[in-house]
N, C-alpha and C. Protein backbone atom coordinates (compact mmCIF):
# COMPACT_ATOMS: atom_id res chain seq x y z
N UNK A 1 0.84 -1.18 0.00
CA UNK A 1 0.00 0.00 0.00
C UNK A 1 0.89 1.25 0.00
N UNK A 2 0.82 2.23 -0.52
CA UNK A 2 1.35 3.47 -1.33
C UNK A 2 0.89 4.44 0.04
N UNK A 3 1.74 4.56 0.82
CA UNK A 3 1.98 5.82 1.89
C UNK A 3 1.76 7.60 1.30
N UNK A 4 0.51 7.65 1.98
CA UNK A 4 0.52 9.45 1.62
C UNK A 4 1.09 10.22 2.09
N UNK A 5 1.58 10.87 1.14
CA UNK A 5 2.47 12.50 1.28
C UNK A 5 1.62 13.02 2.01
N UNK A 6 2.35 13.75 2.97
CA UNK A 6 1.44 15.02 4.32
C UNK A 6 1.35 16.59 2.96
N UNK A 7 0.11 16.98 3.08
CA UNK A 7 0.12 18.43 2.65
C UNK A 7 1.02 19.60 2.73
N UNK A 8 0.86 20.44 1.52
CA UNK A 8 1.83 21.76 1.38
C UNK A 8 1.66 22.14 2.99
N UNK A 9 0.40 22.53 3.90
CA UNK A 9 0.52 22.87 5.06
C UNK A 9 1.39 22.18 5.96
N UNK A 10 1.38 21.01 5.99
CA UNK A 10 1.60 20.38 7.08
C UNK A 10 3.48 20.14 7.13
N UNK A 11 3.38 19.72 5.49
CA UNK A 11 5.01 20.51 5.39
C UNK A 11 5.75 21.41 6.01
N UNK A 12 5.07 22.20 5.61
CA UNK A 12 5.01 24.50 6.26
C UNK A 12 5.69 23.88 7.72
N UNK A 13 4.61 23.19 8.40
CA UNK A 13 4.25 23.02 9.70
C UNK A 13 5.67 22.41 10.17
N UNK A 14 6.03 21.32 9.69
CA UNK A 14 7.05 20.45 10.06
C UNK A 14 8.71 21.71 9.95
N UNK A 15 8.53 22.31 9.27
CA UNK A 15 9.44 22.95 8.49
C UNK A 15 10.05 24.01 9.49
N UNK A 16 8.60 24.93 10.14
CA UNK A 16 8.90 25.42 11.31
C UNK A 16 9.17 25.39 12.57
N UNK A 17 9.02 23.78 13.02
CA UNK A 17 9.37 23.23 14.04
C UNK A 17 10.96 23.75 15.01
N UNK A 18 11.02 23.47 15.95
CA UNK A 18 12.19 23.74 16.78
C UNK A 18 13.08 22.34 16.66
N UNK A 19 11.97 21.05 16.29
CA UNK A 19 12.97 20.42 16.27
C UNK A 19 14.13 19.93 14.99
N UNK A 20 15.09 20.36 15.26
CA UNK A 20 15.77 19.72 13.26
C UNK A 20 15.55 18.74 12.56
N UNK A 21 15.22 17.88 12.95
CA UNK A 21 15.30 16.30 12.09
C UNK A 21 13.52 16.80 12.07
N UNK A 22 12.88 17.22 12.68
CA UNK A 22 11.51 17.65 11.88
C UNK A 22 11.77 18.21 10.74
N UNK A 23 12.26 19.90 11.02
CA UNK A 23 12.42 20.54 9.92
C UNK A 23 12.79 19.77 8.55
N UNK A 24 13.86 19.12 8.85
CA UNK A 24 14.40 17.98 7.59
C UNK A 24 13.27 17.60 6.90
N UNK A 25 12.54 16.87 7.97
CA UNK A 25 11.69 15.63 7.43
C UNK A 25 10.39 16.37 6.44
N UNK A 26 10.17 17.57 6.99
CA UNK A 26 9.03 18.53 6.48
C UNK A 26 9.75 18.83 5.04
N UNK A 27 10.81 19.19 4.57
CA UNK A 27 11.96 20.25 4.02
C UNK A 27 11.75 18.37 3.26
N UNK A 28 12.34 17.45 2.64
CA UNK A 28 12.36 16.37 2.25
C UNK A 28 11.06 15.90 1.58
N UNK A 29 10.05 15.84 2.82
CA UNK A 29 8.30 15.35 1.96
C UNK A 29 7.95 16.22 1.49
N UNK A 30 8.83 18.01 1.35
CA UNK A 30 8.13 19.02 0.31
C UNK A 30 8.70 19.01 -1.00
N UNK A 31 9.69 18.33 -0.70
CA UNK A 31 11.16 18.33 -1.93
C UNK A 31 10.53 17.19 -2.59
N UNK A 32 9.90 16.30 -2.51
CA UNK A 32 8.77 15.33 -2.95
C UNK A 32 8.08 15.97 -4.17
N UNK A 33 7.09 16.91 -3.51
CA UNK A 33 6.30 16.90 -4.63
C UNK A 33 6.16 18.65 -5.08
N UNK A 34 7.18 19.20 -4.84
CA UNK A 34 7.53 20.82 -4.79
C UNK A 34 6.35 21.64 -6.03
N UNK A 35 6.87 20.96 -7.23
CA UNK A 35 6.40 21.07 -8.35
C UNK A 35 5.26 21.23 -8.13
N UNK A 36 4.21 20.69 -7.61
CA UNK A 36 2.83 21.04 -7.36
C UNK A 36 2.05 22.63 -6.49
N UNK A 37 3.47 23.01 -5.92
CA UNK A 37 3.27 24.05 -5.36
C UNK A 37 4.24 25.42 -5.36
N UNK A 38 4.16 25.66 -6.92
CA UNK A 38 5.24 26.83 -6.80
C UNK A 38 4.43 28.09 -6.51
N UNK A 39 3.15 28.34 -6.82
CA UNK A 39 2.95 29.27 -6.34
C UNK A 39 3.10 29.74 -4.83
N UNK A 40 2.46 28.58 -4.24
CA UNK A 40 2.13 28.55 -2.74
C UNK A 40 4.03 28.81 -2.32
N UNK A 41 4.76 28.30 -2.74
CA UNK A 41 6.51 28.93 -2.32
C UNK A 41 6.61 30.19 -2.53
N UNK A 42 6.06 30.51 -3.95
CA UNK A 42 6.68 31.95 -4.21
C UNK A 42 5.93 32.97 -2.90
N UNK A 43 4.79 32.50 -2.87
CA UNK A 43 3.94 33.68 -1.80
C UNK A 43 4.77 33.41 -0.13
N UNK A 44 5.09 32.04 -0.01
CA UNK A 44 6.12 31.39 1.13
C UNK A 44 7.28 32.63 1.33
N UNK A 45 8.27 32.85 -0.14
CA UNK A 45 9.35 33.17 0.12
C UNK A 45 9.14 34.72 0.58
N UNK A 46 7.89 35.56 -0.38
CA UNK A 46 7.74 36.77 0.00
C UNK A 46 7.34 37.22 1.19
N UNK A 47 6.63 36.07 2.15
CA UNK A 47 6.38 36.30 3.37
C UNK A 47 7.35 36.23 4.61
N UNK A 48 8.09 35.24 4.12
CA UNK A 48 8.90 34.19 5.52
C UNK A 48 10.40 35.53 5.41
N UNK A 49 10.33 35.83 6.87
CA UNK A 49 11.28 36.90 7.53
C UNK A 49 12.56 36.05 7.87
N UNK A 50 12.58 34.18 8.19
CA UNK A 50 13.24 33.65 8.45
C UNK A 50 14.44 33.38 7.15
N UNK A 51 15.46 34.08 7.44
CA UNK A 51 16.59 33.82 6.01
C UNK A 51 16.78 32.01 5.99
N UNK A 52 17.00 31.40 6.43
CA UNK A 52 16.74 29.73 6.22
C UNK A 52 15.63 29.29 5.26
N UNK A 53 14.65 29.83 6.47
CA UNK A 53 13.30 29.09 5.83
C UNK A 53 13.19 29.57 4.14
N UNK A 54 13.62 30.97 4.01
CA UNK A 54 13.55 31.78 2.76
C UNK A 54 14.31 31.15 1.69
N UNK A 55 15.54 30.37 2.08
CA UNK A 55 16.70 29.89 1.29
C UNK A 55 15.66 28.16 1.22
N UNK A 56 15.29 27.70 2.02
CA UNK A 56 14.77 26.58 1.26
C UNK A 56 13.39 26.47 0.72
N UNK A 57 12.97 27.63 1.04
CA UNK A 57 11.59 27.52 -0.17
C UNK A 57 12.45 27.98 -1.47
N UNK A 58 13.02 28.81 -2.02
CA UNK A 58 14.21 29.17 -3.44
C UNK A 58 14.59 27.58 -4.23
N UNK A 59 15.32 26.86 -2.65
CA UNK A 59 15.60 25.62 -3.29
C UNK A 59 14.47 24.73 -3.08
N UNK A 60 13.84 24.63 -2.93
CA UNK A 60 12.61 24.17 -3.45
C UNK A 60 11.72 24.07 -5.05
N UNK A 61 12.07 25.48 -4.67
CA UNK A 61 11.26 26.53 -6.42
C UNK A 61 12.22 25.53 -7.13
N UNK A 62 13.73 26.17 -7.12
CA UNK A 62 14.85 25.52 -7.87
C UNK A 62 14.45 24.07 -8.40
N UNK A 63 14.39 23.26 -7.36
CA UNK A 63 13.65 21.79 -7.67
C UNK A 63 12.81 21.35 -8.50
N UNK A 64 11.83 21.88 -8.69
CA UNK A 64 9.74 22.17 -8.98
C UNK A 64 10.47 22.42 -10.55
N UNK A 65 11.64 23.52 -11.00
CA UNK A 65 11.90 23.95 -11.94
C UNK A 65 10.99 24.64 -12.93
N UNK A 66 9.71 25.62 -12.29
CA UNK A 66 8.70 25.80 -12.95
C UNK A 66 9.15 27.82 -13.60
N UNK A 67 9.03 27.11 -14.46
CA UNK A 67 8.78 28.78 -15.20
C UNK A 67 8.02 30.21 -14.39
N UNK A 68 6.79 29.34 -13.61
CA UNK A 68 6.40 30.36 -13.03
C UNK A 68 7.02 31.28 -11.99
N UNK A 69 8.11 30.58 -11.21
CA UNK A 69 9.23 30.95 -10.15
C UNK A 69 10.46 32.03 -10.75
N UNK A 70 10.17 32.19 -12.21
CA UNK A 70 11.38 33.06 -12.51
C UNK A 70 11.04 34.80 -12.13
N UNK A 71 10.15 35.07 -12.50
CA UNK A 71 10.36 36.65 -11.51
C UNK A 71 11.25 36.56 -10.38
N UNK A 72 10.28 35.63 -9.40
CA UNK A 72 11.23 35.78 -8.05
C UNK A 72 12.50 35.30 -7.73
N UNK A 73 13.16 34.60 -8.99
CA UNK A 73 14.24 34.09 -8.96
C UNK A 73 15.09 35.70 -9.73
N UNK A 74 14.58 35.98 -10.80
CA UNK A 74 14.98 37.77 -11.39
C UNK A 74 15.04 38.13 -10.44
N UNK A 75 14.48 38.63 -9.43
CA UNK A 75 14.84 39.26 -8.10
C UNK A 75 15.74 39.26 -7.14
N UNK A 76 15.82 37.98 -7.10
CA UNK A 76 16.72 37.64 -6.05
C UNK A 76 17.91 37.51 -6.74
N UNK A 77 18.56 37.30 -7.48
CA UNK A 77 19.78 37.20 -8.84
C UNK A 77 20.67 38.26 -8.10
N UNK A 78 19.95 39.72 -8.15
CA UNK A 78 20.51 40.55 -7.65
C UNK A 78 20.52 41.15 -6.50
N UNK A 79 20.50 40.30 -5.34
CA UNK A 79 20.47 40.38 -3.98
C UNK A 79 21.67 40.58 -3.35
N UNK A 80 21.37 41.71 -2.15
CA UNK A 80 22.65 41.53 -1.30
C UNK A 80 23.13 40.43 -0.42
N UNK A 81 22.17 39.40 -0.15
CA UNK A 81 21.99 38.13 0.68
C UNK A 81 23.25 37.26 -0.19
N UNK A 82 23.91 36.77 -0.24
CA UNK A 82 24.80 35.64 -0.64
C UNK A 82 24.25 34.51 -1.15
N UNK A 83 23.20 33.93 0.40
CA UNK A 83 22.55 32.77 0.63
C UNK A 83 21.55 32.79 -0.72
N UNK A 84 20.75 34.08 -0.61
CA UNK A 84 19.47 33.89 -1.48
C UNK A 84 19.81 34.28 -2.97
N UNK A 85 20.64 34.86 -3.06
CA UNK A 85 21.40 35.00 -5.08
C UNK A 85 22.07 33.56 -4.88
N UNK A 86 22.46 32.68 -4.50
CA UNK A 86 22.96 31.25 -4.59
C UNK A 86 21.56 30.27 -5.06
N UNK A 87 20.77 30.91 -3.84
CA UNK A 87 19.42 29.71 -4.94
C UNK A 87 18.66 30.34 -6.19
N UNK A 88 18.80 31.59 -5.92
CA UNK A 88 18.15 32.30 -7.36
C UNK A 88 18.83 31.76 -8.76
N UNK A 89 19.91 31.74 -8.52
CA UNK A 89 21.09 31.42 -9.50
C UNK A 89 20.97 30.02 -9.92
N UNK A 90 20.89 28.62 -8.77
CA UNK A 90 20.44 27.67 -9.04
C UNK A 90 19.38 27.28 -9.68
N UNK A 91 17.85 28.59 -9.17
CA UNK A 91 16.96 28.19 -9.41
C UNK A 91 17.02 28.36 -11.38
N UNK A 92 17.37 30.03 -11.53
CA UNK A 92 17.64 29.97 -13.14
C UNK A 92 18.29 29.10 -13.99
N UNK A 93 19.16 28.29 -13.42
CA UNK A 93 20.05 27.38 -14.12
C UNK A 93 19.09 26.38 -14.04
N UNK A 94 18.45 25.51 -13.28
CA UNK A 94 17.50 24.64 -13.40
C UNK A 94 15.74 25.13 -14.24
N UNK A 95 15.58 25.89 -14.50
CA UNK A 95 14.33 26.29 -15.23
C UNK A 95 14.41 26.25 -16.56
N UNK A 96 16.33 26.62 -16.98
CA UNK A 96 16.96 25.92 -18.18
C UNK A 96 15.94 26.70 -19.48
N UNK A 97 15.50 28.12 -18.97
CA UNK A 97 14.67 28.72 -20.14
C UNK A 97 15.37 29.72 -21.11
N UNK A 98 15.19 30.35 -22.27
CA UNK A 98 16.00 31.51 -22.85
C UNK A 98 15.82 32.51 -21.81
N UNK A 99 14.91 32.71 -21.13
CA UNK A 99 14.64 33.81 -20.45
C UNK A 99 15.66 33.99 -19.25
N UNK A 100 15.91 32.71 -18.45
CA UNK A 100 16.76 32.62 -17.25
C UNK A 100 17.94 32.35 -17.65
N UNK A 101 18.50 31.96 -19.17
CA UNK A 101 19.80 31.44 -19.22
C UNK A 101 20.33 33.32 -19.74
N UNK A 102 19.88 33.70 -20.49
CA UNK A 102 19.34 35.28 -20.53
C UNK A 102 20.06 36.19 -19.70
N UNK A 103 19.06 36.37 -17.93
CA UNK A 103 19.46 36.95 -16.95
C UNK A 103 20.53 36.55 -16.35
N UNK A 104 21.04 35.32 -16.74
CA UNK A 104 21.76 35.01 -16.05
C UNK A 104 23.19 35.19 -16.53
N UNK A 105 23.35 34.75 -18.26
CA UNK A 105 24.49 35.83 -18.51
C UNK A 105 24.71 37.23 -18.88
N UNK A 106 23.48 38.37 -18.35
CA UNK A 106 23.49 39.64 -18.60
C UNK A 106 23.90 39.78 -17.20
N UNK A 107 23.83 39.25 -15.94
CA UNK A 107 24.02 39.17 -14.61
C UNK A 107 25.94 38.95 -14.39
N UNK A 108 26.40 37.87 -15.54
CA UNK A 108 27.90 37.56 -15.44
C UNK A 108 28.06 36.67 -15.41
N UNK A 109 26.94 35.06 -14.92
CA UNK A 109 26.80 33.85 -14.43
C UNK A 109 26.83 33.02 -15.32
């Protein structure tokens, strides 16, 4: 019998936990099925104040590889954050579009 995936929420949920091997486990069953929820990340990344949590919803998007994630990946490209132009950068290289391969060598990358 075929074990169900816990929901985009419950993910969220695990993700914010105090404990780490939660967070993992939440951060892992979202890395599952990411692709189904890029919007629900992109609105994730614009909300979440936490620079972690922010860096693995990006690598998440990155994952999902959905076209729709490239604005907020354009955005972040040119960030002062290190962390978050590292997944923006990933994320454009994985979306693998004219548009992101594009920004990304008008950027230098």
């Amino acid at each position: 019998m075929k074990k169900q995936l816990p929901g985009f929420q419950e993910c969220l949920r695990l993700m914010r936990m105090r404990d780490p091997q939660m967070q993992e486990d939440g951060f892992h069953l979202l890395r599952a099925q990411a692709h189904k929820y890029t919007q629900q990340l992109v609105n994730e990344v614009t909300r979440e104040t936490n620079p972690g949590l922010r860096c693995w919803f990006l690598e998440l998007l990155a994952e999902a590889r959905d076209p729709g994630a490239l604005p907020l990946f354009l955005e972040y490209l040119y960030s002062d954050e290190t962390l978050l132009k590292t997944w923006a950068i990933s994320g454009l290289k994985q979306i693998n579009t004219k548009a992101s391969r594009r920004a990304l060598w008008e950027a230098g990358f």
